[in-house]
PDB file of N, CA and C in Angstrom:
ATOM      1  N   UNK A   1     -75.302  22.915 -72.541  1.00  0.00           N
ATOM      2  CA  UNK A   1     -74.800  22.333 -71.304  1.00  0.00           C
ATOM      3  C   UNK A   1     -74.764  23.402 -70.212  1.00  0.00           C
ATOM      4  N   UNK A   2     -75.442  22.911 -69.009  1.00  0.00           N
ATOM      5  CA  UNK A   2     -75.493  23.884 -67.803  1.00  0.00           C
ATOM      6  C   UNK A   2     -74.247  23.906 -66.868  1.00  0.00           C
ATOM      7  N   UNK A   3     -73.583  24.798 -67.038  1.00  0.00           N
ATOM      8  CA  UNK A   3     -72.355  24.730 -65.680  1.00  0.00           C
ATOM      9  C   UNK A   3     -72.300  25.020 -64.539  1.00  0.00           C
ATOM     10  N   UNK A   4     -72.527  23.520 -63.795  1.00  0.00           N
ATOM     11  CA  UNK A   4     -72.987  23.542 -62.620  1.00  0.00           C
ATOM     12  C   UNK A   4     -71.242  23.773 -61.280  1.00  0.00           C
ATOM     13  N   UNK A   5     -71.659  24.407 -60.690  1.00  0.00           N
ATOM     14  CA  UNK A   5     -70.220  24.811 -59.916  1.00  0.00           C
ATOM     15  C   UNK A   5     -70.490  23.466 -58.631  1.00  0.00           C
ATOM     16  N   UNK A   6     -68.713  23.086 -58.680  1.00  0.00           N
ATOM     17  CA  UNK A   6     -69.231  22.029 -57.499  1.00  0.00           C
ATOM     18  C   UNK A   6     -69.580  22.289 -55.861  1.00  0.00           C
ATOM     19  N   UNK A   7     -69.787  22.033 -55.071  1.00  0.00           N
ATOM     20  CA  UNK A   7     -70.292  22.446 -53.946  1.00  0.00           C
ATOM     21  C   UNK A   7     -68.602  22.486 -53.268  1.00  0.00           C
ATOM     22  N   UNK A   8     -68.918  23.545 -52.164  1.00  0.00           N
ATOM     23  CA  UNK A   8     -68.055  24.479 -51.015  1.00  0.00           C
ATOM     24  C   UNK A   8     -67.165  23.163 -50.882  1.00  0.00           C
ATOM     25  N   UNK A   9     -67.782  21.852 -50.149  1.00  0.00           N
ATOM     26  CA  UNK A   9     -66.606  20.959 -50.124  1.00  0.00           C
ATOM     27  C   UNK A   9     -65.526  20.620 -50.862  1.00  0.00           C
ATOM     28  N   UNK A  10     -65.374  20.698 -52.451  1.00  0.00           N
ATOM     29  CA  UNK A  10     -64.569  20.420 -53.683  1.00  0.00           C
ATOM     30  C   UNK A  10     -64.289  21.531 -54.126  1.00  0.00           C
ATOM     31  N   UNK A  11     -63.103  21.488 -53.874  1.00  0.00           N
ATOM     32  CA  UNK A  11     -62.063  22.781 -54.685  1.00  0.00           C
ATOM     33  C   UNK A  11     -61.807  22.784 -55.807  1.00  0.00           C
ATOM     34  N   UNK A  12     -61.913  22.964 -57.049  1.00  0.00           N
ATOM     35  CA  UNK A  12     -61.354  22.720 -58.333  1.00  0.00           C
ATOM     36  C   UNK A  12     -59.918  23.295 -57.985  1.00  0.00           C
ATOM     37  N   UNK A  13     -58.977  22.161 -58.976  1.00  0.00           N
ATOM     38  CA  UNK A  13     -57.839  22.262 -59.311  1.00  0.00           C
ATOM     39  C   UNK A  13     -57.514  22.851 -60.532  1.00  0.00           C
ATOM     40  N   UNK A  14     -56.288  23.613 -60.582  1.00  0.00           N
ATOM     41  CA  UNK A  14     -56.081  24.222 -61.411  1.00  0.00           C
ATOM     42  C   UNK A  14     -55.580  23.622 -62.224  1.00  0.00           C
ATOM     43  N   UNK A  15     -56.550  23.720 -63.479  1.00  0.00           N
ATOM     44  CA  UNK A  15     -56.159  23.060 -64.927  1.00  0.00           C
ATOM     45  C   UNK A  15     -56.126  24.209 -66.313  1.00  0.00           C
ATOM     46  N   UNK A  16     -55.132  24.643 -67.026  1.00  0.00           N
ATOM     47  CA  UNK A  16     -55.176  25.148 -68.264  1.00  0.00           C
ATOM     48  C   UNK A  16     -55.648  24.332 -69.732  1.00  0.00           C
ATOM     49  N   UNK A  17     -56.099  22.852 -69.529  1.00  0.00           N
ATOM     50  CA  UNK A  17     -56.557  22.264 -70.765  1.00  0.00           C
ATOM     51  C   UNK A  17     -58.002  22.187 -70.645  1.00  0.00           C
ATOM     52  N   UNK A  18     -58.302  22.478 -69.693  1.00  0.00           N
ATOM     53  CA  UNK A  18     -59.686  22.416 -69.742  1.00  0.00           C
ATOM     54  C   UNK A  18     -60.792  23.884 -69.414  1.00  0.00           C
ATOM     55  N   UNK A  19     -61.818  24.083 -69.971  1.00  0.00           N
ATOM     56  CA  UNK A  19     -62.454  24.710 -69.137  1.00  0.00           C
ATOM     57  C   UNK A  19     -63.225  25.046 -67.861  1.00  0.00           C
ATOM     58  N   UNK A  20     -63.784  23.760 -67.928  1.00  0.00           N
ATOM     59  CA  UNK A  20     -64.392  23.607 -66.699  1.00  0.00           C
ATOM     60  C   UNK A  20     -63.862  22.159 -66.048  1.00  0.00           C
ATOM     61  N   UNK A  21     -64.008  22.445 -64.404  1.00  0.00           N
ATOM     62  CA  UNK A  21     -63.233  21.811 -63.395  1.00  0.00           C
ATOM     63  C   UNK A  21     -63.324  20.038 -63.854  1.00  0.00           C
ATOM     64  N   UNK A  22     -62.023  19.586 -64.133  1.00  0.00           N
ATOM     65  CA  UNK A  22     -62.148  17.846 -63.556  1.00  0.00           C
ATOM     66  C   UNK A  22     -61.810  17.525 -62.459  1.00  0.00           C
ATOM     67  N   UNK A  23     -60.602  17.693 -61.792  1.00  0.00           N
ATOM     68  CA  UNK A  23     -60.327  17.542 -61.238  1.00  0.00           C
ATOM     69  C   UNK A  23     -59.985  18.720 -59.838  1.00  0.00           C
ATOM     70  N   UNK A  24     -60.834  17.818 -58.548  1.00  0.00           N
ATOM     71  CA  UNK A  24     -61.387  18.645 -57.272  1.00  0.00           C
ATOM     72  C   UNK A  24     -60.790  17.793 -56.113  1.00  0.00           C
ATOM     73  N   UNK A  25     -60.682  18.679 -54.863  1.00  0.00           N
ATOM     74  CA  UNK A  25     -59.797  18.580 -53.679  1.00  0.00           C
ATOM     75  C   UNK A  25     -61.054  18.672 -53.157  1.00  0.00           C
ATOM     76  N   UNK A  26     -61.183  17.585 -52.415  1.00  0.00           N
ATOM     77  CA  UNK A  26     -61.778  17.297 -50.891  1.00  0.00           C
ATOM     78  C   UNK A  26     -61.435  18.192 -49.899  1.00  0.00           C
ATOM     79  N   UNK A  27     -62.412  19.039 -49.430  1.00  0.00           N
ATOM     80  CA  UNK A  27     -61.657  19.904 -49.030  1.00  0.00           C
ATOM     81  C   UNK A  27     -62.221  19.897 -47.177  1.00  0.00           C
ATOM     82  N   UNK A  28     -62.987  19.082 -47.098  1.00  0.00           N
ATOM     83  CA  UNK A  28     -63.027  18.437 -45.758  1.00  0.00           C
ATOM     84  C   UNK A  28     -62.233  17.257 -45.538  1.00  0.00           C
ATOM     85  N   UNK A  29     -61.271  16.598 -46.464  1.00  0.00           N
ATOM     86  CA  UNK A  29     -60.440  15.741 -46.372  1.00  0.00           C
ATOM     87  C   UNK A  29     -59.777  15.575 -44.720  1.00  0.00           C
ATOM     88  N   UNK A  30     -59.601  14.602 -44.487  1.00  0.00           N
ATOM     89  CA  UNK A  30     -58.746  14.894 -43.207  1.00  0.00           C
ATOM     90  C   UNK A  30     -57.149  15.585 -43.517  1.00  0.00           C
ATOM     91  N   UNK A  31     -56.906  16.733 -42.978  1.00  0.00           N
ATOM     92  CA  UNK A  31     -55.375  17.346 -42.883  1.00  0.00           C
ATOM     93  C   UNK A  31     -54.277  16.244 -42.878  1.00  0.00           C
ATOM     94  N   UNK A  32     -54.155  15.258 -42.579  1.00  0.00           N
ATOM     95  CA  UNK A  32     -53.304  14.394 -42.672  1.00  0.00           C
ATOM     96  C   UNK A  32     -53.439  13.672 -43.861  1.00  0.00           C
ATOM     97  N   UNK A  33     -54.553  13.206 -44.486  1.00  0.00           N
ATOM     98  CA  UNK A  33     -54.557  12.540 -45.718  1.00  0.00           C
ATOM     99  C   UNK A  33     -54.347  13.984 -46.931  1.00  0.00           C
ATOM    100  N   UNK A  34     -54.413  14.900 -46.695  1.00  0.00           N
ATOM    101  CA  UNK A  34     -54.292  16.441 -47.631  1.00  0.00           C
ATOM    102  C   UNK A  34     -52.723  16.665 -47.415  1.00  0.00           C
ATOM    103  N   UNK A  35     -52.198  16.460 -46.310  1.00  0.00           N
ATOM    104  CA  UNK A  35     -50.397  16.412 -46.141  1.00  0.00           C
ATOM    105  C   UNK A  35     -49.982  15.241 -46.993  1.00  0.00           C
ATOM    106  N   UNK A  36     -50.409  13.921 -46.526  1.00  0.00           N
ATOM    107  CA  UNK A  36     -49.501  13.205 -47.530  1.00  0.00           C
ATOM    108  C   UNK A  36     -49.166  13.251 -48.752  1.00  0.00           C
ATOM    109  N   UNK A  37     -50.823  14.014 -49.547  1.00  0.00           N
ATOM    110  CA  UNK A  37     -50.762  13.954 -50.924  1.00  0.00           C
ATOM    111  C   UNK A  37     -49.833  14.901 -51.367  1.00  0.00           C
ATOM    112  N   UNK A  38     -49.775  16.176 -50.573  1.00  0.00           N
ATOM    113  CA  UNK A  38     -48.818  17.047 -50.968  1.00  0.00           C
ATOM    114  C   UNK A  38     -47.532  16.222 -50.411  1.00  0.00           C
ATOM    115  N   UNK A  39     -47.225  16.192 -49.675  1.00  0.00           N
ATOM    116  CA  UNK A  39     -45.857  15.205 -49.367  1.00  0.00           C
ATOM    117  C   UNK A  39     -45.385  14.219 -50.518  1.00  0.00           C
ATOM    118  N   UNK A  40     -46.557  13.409 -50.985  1.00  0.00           N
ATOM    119  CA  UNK A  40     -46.152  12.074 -52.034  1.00  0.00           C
ATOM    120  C   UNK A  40     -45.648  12.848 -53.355  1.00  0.00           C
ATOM    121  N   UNK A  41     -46.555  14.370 -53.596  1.00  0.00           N
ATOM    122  CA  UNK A  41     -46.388  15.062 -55.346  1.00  0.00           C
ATOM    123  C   UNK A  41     -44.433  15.647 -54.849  1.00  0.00           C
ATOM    124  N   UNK A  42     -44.379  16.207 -54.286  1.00  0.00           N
ATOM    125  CA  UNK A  42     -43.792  17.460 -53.757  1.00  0.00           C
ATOM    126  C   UNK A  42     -42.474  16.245 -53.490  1.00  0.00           C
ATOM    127  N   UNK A  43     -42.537  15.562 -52.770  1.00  0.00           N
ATOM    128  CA  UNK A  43     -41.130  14.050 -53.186  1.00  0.00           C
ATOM    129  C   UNK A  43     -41.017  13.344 -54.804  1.00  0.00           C
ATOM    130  N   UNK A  44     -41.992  13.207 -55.215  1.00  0.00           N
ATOM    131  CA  UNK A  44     -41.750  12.981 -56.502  1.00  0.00           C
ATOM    132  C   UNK A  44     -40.532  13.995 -57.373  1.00  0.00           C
ATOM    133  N   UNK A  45     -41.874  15.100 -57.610  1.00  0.00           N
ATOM    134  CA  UNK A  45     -41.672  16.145 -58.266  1.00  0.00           C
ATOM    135  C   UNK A  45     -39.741  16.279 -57.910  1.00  0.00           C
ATOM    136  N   UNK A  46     -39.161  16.581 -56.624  1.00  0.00           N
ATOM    137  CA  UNK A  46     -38.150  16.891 -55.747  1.00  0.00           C
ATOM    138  C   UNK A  46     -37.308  15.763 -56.521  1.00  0.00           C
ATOM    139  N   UNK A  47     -37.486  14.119 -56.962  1.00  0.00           N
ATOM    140  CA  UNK A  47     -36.774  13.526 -57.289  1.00  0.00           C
ATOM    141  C   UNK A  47     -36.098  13.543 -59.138  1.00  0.00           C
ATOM    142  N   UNK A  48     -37.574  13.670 -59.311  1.00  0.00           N
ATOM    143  CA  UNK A  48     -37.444  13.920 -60.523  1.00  0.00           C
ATOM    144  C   UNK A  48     -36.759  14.507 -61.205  1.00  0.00           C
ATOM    145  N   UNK A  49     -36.639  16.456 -60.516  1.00  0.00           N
ATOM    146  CA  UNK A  49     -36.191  17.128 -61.038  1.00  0.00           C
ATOM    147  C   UNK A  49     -34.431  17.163 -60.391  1.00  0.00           C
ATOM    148  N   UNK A  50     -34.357  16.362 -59.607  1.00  0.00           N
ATOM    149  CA  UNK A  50     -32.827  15.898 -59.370  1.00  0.00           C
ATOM    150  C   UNK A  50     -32.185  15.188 -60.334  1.00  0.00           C
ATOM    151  N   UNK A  51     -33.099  14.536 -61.170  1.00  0.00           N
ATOM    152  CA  UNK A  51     -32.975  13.335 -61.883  1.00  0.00           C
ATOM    153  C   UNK A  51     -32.385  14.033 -62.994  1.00  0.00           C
ATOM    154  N   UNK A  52     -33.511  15.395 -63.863  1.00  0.00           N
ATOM    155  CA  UNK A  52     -33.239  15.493 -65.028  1.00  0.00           C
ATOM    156  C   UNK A  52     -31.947  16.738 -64.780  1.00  0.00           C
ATOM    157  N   UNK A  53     -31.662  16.995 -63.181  1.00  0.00           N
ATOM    158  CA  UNK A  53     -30.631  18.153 -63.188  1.00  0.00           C
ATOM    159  C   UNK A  53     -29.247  17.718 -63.427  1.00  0.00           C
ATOM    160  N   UNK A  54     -29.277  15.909 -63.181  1.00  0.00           N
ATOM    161  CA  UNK A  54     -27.617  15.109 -63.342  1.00  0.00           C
ATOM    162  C   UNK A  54     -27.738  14.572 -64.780  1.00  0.00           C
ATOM    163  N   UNK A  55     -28.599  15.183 -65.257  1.00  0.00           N
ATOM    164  CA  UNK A  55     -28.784  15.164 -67.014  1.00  0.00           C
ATOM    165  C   UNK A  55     -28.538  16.117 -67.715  1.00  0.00           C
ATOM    166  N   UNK A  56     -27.067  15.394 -68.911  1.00  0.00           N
ATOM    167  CA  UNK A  56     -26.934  16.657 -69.609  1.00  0.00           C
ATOM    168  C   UNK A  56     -27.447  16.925 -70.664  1.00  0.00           C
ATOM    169  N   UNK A  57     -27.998  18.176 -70.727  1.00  0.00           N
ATOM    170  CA  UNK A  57     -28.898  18.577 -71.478  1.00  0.00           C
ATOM    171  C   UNK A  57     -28.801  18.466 -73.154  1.00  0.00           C
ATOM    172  N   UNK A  58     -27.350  18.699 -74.016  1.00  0.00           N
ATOM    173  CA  UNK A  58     -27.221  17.812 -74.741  1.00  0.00           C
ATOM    174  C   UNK A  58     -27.961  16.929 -75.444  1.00  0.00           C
ATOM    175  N   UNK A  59     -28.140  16.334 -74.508  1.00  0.00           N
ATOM    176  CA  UNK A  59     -28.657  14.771 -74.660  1.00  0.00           C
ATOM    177  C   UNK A  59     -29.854  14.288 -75.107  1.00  0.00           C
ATOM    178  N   UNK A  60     -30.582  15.750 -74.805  1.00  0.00           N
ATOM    179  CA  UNK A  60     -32.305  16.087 -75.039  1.00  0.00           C
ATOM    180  C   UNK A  60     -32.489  17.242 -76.348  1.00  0.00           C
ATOM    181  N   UNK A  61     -33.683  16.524 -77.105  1.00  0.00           N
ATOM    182  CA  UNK A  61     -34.194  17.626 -77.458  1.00  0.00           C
ATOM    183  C   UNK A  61     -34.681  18.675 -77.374  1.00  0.00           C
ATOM    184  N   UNK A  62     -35.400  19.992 -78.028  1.00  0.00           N
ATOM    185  CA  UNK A  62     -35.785  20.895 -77.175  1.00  0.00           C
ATOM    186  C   UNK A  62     -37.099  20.834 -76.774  1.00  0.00           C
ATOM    187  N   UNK A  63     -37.638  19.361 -77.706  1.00  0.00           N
ATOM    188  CA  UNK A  63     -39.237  18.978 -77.315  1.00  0.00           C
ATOM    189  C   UNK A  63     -39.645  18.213 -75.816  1.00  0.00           C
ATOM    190  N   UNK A  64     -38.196  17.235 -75.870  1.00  0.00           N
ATOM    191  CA  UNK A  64     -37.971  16.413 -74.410  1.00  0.00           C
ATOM    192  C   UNK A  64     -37.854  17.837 -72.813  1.00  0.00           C
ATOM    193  N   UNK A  65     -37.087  18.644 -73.530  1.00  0.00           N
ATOM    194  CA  UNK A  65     -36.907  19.743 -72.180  1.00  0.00           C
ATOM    195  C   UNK A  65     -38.496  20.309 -71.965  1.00  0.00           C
ATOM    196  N   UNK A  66     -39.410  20.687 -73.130  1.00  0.00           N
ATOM    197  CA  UNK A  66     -40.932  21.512 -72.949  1.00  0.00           C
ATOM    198  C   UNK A  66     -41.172  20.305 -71.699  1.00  0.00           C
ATOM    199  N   UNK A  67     -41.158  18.856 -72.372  1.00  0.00           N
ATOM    200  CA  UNK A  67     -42.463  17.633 -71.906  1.00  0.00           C
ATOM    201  C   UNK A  67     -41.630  17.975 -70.263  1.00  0.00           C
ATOM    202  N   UNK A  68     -40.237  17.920 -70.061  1.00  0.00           N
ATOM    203  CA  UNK A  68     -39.646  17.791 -68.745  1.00  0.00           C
ATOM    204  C   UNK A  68     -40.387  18.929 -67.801  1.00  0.00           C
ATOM    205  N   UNK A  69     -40.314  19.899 -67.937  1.00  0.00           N
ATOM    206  CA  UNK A  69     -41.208  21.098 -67.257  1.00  0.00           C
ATOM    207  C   UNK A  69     -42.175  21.211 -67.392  1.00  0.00           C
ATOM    208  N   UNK A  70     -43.016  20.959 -68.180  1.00  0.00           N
ATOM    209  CA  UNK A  70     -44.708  20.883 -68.594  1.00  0.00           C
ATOM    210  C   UNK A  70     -44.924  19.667 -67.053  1.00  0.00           C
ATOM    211  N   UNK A  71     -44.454  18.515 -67.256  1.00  0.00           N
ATOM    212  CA  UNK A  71     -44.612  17.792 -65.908  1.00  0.00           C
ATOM    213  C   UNK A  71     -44.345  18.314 -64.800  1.00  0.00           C
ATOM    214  N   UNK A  72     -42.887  19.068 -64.563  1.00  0.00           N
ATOM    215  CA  UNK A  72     -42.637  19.920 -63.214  1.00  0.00           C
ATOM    216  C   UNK A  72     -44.157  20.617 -62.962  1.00  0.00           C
ATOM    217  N   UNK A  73     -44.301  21.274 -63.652  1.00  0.00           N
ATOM    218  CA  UNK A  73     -45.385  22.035 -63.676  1.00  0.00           C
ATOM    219  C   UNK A  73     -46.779  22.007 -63.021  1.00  0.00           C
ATOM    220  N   UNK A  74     -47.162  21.174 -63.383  1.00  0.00           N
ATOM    221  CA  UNK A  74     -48.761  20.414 -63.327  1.00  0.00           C
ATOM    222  C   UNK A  74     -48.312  19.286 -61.952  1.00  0.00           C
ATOM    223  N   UNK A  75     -47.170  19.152 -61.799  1.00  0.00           N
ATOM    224  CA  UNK A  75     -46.672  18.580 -60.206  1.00  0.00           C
ATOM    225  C   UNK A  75     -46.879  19.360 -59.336  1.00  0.00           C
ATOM    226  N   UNK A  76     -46.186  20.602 -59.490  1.00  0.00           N
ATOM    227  CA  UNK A  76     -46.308  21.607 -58.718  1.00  0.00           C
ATOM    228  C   UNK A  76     -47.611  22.359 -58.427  1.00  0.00           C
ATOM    229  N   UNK A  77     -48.020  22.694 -59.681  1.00  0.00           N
ATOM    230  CA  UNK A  77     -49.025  23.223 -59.396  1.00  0.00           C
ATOM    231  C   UNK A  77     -50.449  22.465 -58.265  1.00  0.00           C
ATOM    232  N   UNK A  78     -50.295  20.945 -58.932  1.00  0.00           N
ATOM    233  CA  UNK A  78     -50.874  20.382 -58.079  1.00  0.00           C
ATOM    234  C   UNK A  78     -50.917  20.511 -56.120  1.00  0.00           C
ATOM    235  N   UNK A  79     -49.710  20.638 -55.824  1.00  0.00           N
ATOM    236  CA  UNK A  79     -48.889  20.860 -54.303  1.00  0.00           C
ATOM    237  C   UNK A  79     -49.237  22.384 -54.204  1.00  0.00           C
ATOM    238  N   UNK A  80     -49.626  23.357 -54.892  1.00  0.00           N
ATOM    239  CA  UNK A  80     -49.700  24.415 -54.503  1.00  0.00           C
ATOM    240  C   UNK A  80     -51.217  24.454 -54.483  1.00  0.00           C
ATOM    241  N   UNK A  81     -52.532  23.636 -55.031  1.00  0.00           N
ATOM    242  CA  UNK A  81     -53.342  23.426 -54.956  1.00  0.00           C
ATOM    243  C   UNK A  81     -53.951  22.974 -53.537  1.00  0.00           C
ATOM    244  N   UNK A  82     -52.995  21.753 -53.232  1.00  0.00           N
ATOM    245  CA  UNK A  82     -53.550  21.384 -52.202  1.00  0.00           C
ATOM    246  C   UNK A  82     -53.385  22.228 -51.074  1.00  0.00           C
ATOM    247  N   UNK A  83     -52.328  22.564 -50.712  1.00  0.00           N
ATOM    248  CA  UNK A  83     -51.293  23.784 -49.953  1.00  0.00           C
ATOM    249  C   UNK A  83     -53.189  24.801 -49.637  1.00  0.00           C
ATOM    250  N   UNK A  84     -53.495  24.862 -51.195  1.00  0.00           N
ATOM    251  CA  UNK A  84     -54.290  26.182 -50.762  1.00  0.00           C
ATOM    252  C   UNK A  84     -55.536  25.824 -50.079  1.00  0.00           C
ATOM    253  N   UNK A  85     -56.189  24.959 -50.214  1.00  0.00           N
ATOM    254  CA  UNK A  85     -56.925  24.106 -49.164  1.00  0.00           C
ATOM    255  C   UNK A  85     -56.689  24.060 -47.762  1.00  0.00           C
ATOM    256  N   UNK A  86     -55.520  23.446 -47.723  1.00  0.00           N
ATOM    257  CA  UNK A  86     -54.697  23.263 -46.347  1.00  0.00           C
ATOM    258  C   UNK A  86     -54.815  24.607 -45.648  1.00  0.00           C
ATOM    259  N   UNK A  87     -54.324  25.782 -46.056  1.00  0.00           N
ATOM    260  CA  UNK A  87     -53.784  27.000 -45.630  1.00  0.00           C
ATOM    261  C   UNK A  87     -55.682  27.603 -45.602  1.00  0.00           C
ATOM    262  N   UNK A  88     -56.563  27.479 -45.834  1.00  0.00           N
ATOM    263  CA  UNK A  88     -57.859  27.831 -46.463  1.00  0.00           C
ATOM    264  C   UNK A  88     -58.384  27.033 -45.326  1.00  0.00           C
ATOM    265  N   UNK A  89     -58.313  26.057 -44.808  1.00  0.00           N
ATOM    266  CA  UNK A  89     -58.952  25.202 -43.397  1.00  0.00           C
ATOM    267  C   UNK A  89     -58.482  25.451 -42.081  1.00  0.00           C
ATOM    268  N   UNK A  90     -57.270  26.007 -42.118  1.00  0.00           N
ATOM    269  CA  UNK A  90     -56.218  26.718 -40.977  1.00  0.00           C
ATOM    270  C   UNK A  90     -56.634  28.091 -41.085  1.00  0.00           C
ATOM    271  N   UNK A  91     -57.081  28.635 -41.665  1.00  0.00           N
ATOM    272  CA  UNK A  91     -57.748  30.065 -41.372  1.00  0.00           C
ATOM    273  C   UNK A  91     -58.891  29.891 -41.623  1.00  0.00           C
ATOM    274  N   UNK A  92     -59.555  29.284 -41.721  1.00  0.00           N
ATOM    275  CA  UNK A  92     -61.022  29.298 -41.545  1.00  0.00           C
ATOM    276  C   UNK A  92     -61.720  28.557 -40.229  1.00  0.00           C
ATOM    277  N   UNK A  93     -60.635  27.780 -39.479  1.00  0.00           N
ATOM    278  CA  UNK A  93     -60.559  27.112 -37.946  1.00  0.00           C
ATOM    279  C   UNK A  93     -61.087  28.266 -37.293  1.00  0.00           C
ATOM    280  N   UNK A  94     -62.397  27.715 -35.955  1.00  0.00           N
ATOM    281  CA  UNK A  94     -61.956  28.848 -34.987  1.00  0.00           C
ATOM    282  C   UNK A  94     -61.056  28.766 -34.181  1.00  0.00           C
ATOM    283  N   UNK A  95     -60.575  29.677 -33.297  1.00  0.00           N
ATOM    284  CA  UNK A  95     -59.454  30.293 -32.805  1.00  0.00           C
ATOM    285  C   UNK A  95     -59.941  29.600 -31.359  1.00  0.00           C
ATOM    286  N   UNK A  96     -59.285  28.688 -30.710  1.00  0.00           N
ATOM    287  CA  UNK A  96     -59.305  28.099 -29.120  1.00  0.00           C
ATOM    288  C   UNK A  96     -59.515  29.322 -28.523  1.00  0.00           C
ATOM    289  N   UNK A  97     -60.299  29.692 -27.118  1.00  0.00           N
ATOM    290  CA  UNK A  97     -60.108  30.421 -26.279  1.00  0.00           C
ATOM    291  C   UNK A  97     -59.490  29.893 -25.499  1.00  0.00           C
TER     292      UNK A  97
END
């Protein structure tokens, strides 16, 4: 199998189960549709982990706490993905005279 890299437009996302890229960021996306997505993960993620913080821990195993942060995780990481796109199109803008 030939590993073909995807073109300048598609960012691979950062994945540790895989080797090579599945999942890629549009990276000519419009800035506003690239905000929401980080907005929609980054409110989730924000609720979630409110959720499992009025949870006492107790209550969980120590397999339920891995799966609870393994998700934080791959949330986040996702939002820091897009972030780097975002921040990667804002410096790569030219500069108005």
């Amino acid at each position: 199998m030939i590993n073909q890299h995807p073109p300048h437009r598609f960012t691979p996302m950062s994945q540790l189960a895989t080797d090579s890229p599945v999942l890629l960021i549009d990276s000519d996306a419009p800035l506003r549709e690239l905000h929401n997505c980080v907005s929609e993960r980054l409110n989730a993620v924000l609720k979630y982990l409110n959720l499992m913080a009025c949870t006492s821990l107790p209550d969980y195993a120590e397999n339920d706490i891995n799966t609870v942060t393994n998700i934080a995780r791959i949330m986040v990481q996702d939002i820091a993905d897009v972030f780097g796109v975002i921040e990667q199109r804002g410096f790569d803008s030219p500069k108005a005279q």
